[in-house]
Protein backbone atom coordinates (compact mmCIF):
# COMPACT_ATOMS: atom_id res chain seq x y z
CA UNK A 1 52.30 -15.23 -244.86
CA UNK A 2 53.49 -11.76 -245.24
CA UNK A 3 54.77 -9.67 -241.95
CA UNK A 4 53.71 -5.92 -242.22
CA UNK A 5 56.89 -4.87 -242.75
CA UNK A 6 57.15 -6.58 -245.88
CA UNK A 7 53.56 -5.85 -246.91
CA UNK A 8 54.05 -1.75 -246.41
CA UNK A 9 57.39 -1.81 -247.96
CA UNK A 10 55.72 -3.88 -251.56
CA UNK A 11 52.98 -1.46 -251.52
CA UNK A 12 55.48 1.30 -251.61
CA UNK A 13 58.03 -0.55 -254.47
CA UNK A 14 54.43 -0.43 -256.18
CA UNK A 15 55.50 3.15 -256.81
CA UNK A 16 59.18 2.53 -258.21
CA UNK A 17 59.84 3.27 -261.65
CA UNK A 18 60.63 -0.33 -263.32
CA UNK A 19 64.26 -0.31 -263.66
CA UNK A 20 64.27 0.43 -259.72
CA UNK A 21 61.35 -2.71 -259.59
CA UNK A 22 63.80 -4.71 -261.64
CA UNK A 23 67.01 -4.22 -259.31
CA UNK A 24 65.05 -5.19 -256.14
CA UNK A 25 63.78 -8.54 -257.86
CA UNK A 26 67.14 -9.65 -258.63
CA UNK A 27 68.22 -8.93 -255.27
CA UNK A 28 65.34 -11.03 -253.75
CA UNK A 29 66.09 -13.63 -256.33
CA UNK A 30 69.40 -13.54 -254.83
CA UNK A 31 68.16 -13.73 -251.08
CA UNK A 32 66.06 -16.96 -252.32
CA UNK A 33 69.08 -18.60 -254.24
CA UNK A 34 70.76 -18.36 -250.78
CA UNK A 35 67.88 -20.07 -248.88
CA UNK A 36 67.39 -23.01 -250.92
CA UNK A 37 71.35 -23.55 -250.85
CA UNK A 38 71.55 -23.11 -254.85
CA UNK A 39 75.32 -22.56 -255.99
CA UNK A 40 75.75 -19.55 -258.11
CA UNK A 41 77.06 -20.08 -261.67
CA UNK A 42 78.70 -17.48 -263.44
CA UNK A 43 77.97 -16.68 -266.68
CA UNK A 44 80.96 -16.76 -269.36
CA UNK A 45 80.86 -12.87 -269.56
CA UNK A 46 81.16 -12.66 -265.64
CA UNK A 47 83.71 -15.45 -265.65
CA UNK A 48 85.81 -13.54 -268.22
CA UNK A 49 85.81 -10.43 -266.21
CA UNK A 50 87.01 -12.04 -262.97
CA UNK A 51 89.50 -13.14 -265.29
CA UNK A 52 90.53 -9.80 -266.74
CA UNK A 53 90.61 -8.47 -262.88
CA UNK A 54 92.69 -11.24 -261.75
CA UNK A 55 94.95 -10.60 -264.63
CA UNK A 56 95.04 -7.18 -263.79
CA UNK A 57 95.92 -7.12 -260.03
CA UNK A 58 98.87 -9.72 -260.56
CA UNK A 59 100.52 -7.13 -263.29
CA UNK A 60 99.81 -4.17 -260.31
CA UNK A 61 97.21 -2.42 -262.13
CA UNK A 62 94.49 -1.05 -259.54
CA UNK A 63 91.92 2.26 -259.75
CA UNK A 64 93.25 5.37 -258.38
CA UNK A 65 91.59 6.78 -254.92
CA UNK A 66 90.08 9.46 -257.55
CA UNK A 67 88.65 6.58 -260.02
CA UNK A 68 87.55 4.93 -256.80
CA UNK A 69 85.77 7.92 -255.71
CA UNK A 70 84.56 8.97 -259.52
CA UNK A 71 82.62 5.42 -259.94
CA UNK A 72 81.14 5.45 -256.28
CA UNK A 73 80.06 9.01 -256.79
CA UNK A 74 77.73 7.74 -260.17
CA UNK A 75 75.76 5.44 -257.71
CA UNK A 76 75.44 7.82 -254.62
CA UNK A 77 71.83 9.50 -253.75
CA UNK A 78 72.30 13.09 -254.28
């Protein structure tokens, strides 16, 4: 059963270019990991960068308000 919400909204994502498909499948895959209580697992890349960020806040190194700003401005809708 689909609510019309959710059928209006897939017939517009119909329209996405595929890179913009592909991000909102891994975010549903994401909403359905949480419903069926599946733990996450990191991979050994994303375990490595926690790692490296741990590493780095304990030694005091953080982004600047303007690298804060720079990186958030890349994924803002203009």
């Amino acid at each position: 059963m689909k609510t019309k919400r959710l059928i209006e909204t897939l017939e517009r994502v119909d329209t996405w270019p595929a890179h913009a498909q592909d991000e909102l499948a891994e975010i549903v895959l994401d909403i359905d990991a949480g419903l069926k209580d599946v733990v996450y697992e990191a991979t050994p890349e994303e375990l490595e960068g926690i790692d490296r960020g741990l590493r780095d806040a304990a030694e005091g190194r953080f982004a600047t308000d303007e690298e804060v700003e720079a990186t958030f401005a890349k994924f803002r809708r203009k």
